[in-house]
Structures are given as structure tokens and as C-alpha cells.
Protein backbone atom coordinates (compact mmCIF):
# COMPACT_ATOMS: atom_id res chain seq x y z
CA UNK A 1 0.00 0.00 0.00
CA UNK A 2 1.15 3.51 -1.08
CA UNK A 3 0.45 6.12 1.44
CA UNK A 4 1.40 9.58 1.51
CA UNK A 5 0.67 11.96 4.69
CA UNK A 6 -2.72 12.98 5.62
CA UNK A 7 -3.92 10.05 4.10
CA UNK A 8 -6.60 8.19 6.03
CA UNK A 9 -6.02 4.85 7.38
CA UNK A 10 -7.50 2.03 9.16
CA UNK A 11 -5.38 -0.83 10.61
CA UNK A 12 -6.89 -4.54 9.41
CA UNK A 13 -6.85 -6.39 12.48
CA UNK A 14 -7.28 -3.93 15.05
CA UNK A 15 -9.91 -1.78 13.42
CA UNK A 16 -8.65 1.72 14.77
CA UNK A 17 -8.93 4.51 12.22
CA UNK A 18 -5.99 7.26 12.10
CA UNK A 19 -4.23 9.63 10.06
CA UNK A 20 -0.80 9.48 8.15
CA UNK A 21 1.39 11.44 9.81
CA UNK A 22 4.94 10.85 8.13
CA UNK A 23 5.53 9.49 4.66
CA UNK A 24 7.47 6.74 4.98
CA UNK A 25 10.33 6.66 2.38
CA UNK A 26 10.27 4.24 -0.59
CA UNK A 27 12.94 1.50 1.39
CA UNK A 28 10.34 1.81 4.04
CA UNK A 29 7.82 -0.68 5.46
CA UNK A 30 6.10 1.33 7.52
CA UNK A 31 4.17 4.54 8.38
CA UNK A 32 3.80 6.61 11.59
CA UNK A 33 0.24 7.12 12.49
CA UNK A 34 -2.04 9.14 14.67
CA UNK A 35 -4.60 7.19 15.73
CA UNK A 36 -8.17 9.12 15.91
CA UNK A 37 -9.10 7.67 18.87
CA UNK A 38 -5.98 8.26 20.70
CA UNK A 39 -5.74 10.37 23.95
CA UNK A 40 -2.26 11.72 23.37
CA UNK A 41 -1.29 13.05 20.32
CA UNK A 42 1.89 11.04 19.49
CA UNK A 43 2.15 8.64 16.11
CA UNK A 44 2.44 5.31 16.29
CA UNK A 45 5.21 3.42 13.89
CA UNK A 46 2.76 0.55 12.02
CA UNK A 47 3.51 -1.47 9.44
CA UNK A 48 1.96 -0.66 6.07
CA UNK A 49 0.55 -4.38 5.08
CA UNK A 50 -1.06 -3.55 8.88
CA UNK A 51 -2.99 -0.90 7.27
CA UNK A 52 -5.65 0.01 4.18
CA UNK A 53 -7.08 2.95 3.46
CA UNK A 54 -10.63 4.66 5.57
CA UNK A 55 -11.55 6.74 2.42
């Protein structure tokens, strides 16, 4: 999955919904993301197979 930041996300297994934070870069297998139902306001590092998109 391609993701760029801003993008949207939802994570497969978990079923959380968040927002791309960081572009990962194109060696990279993962993306940091804020998750919408989070308390604090810090990304999480998930994996990008992990995720698919909320639109």
C-alpha cells in the first residue's frame, strides 16, 4: 500500500482509524500514524501491510 501523509487509514486487524502522519520513504515498510481515537497526540510506527485505506 502507497500512502502519503494525511492520508486516512484504518489498521486490518485492530480496526482503529488514524491519520498518516509521516511518509514513509520508498525502502520503508512502515508509516507513523495518529490514531483518531488516541488520547495523546503522538504517532504510532505501524507497518503498512497492517494498514488500508478509511476513504
Amino acid at each position: 500500500m502507497n500512502v502519503i501523509q494525511g492520508d486516512p487509514v484504518r489498521h486490518r486487524k485492530a480496526g482503529w482509524t488514524g491519520t498518516v502522519t509521516e511518509t514513509p520513504s520508498k525502502l520503508a515498510n512502515h508509516a507513523w500514524v495518529t490514531k483518531d481515537s488516541a488520547s495523546d497526540s503522538y504517532p504510532e510506527m505501524v507497518l503498512l501491510e497492517e494498514l488500508e485505506s478509511a476513504d
